[in-house]
N, C-alpha and C. Protein backbone atom coordinates (compact mmCIF):
# COMPACT_ATOMS: atom_id res chain seq x y z
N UNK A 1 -4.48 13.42 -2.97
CA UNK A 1 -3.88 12.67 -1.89
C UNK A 1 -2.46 13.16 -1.63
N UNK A 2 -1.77 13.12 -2.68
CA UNK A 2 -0.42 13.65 -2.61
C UNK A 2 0.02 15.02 -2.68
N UNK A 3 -0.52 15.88 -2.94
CA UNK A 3 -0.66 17.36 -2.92
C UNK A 3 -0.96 18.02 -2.13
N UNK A 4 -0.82 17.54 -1.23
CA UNK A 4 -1.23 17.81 0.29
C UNK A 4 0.09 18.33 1.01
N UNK A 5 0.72 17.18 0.99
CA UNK A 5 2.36 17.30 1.62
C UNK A 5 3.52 17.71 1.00
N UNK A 6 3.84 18.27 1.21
CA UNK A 6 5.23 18.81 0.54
C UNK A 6 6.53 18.90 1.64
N UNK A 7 7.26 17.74 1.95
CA UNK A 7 8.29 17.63 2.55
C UNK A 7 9.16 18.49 2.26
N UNK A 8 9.65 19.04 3.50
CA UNK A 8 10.33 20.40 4.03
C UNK A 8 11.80 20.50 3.83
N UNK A 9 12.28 21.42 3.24
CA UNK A 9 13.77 20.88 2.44
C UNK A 9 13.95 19.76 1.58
N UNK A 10 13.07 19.87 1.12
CA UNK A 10 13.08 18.44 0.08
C UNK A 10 13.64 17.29 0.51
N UNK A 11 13.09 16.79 1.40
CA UNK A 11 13.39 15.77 2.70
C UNK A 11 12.87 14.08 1.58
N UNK A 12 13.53 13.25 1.68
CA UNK A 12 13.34 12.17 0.70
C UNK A 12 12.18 10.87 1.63
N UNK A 13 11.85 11.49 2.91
CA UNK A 13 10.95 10.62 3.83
C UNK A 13 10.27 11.41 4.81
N UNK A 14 9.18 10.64 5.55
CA UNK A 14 8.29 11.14 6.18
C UNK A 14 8.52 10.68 7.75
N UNK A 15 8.17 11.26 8.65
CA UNK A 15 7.72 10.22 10.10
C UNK A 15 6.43 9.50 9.88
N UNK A 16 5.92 8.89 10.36
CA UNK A 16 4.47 7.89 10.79
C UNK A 16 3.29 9.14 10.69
N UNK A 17 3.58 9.91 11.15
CA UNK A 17 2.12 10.82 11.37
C UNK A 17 2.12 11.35 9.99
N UNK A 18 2.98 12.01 9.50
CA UNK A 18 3.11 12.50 7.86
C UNK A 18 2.95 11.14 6.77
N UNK A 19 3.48 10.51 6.97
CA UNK A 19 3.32 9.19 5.83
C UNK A 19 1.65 8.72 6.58
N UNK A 20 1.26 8.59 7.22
CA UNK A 20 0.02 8.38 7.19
C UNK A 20 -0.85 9.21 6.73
N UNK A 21 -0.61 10.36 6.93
CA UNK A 21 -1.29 12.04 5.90
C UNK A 21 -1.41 11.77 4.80
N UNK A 22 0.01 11.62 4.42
CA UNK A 22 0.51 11.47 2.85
C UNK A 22 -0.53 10.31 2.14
N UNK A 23 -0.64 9.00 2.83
CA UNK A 23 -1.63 7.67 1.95
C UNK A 23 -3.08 8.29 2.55
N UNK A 24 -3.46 9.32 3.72
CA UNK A 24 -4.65 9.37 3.72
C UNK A 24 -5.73 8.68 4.68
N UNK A 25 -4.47 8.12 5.32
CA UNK A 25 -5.19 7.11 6.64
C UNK A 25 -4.73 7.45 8.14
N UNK A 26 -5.30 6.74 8.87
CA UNK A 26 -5.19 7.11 10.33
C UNK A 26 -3.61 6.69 10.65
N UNK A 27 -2.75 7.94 11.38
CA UNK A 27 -1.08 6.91 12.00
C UNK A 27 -1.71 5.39 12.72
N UNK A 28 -2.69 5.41 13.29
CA UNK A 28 -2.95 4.12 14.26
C UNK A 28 -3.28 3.01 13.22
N UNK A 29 -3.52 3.21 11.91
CA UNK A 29 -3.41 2.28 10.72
C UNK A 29 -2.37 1.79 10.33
N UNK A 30 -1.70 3.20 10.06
CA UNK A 30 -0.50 2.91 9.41
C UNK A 30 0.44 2.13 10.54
N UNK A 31 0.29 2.58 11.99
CA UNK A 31 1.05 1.74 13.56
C UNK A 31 1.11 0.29 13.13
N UNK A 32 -0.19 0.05 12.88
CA UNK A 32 -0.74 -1.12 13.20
C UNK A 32 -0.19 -2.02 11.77
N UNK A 33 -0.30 -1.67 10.68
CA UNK A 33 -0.04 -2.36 9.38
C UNK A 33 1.77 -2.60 10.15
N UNK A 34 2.51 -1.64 10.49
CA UNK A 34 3.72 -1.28 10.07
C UNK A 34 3.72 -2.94 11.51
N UNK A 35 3.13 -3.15 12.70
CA UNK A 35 3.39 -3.82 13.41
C UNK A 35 3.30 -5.37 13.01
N UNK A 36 2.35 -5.29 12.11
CA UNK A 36 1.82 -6.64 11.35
C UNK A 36 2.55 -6.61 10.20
N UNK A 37 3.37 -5.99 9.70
CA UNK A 37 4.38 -6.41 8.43
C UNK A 37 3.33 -6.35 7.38
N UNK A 38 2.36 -5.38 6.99
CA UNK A 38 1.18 -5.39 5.97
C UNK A 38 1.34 -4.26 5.16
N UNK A 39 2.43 -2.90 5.95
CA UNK A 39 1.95 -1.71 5.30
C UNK A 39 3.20 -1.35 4.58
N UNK A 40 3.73 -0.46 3.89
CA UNK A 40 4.69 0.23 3.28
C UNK A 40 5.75 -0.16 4.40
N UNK A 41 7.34 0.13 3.37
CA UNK A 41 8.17 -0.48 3.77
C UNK A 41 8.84 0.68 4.57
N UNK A 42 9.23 0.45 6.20
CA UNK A 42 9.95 1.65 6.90
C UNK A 42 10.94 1.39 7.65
N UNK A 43 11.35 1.88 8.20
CA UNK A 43 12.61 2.15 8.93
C UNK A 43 13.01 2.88 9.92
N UNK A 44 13.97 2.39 11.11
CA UNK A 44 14.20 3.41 12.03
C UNK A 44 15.55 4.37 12.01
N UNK A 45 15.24 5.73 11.98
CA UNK A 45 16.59 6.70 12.15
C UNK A 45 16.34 7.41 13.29
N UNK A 46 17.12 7.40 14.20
CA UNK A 46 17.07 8.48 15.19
C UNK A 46 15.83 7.91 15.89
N UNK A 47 15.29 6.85 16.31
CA UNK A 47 14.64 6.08 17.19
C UNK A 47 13.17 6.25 16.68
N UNK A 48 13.30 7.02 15.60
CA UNK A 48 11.65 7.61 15.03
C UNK A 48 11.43 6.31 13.47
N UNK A 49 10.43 6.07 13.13
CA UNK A 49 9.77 5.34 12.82
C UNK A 49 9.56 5.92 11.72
N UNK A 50 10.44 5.94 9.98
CA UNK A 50 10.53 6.70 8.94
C UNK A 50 9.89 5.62 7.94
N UNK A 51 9.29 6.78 7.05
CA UNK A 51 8.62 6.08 5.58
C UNK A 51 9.71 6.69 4.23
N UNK A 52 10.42 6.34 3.33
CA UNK A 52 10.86 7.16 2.02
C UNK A 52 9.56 6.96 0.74
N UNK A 53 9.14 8.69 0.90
CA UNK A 53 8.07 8.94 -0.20
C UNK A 53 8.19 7.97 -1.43
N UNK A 54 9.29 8.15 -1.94
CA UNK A 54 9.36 7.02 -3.43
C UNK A 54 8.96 5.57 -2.60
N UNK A 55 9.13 4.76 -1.61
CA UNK A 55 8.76 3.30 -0.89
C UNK A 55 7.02 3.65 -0.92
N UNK A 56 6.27 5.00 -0.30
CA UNK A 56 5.02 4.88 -0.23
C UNK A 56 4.91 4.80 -1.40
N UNK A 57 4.99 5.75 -2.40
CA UNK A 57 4.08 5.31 -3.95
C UNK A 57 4.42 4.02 -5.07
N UNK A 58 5.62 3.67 -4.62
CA UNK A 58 6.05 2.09 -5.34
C UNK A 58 4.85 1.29 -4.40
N UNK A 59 4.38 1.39 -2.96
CA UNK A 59 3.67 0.76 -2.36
C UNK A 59 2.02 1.18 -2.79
N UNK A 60 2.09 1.79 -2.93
CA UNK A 60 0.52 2.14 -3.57
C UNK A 60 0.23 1.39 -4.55
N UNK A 61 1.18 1.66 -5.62
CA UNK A 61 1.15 1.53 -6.61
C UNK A 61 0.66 -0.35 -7.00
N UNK A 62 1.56 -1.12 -5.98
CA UNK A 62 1.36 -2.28 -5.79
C UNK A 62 0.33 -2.76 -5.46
N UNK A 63 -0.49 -1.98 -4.49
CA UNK A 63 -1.28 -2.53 -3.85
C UNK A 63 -2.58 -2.05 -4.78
N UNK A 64 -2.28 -1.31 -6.10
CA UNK A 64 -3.59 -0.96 -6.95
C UNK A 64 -3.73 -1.95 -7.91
N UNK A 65 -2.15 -2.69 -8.17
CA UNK A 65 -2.15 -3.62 -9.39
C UNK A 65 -2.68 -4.87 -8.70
N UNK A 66 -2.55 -4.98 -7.30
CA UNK A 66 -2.85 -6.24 -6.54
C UNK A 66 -4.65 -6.01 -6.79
N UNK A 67 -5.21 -5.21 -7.34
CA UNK A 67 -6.57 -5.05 -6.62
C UNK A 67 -7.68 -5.42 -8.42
N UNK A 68 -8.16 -6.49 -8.05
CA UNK A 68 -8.89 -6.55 -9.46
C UNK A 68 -9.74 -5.48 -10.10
N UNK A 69 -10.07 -4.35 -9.60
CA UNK A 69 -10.85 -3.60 -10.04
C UNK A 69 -10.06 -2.83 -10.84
N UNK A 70 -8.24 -2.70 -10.61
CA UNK A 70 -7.50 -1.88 -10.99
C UNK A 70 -7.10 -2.62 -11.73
N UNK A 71 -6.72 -3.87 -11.71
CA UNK A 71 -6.13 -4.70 -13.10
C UNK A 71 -7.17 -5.88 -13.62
N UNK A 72 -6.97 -5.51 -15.31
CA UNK A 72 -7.81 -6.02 -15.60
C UNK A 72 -8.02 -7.43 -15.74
N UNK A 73 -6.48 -7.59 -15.95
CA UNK A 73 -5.91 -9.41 -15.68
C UNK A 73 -6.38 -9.96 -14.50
N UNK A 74 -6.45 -9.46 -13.37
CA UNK A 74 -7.32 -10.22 -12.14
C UNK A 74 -8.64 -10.15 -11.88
N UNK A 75 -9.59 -9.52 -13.21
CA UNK A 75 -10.42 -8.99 -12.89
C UNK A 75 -11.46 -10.46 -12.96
N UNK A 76 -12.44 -11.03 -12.33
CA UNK A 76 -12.76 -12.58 -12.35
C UNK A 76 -13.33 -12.86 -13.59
N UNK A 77 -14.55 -11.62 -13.45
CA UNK A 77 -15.70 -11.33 -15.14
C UNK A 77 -14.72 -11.53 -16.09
N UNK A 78 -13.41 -11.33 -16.59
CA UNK A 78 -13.03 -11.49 -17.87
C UNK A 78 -12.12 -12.58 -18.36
N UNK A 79 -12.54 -13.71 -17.33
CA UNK A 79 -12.20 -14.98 -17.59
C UNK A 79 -13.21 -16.06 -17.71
N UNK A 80 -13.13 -16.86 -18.36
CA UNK A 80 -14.14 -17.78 -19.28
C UNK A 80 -14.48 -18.85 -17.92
N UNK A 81 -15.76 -18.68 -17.63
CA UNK A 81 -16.07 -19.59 -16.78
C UNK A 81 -15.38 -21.40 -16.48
N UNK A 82 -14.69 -21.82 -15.55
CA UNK A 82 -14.92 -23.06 -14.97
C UNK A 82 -15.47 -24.17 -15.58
N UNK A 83 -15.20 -24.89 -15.80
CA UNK A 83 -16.19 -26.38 -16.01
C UNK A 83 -16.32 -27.11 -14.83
N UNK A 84 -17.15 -27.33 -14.21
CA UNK A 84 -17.55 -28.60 -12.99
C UNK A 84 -16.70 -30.06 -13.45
N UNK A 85 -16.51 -30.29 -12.44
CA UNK A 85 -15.60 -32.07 -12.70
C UNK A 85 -16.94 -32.41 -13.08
N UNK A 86 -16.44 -33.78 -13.29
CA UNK A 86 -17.99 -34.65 -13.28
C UNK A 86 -17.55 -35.64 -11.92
N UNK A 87 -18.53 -36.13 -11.42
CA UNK A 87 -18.03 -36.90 -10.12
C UNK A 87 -18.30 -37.87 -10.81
N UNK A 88 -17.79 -39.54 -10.27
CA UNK A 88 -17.93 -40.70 -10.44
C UNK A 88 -18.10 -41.58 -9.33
N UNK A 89 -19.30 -42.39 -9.48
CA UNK A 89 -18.99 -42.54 -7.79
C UNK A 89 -18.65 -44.27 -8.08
């Protein structure tokens, strides 16, 4: 995923079309997350619409620990089933 891009002068951020390269998804994803406040954290310089590489992979990174398959603490199977209330009527 990341071996792909290699920012040019050792540039510390991307535009929208490159940071969308970079995670691997469509810019009209990344548009759209960035419009809904859902996707990696960015910024405007020079009226263009910037990502900083270290913000995408702290953001990855988050969004793998957020994901139960990736952590095992959220994972549902490795917590001891529920007990039902008892109702009373």
């Amino acid at each position: 995923m990341h071996d792909e891009i290699t920012p040019t002068h050792g540039a510390a951020f991307l535009d929208l079309t490159k940071a969308a390269e970079y995670l691997g998804i469509s810019p009209n994803t990344l548009y759209v997350w960035r419009h809904r406040r859902q996707g990696p954290p960015s910024f405007r310089m020079g009226g263009r619409v910037m990502y900083r590489i270290s913000a995408l992979d702290e953001w990855v990174m988050a969004q793998e620990q957020a994901d139960s398959r990736s952590n095992a603490a959220l994972n549902p199977l490795s917590q001891k089933p529920m007990k039902r209330a008892v109702r009373t009527a």
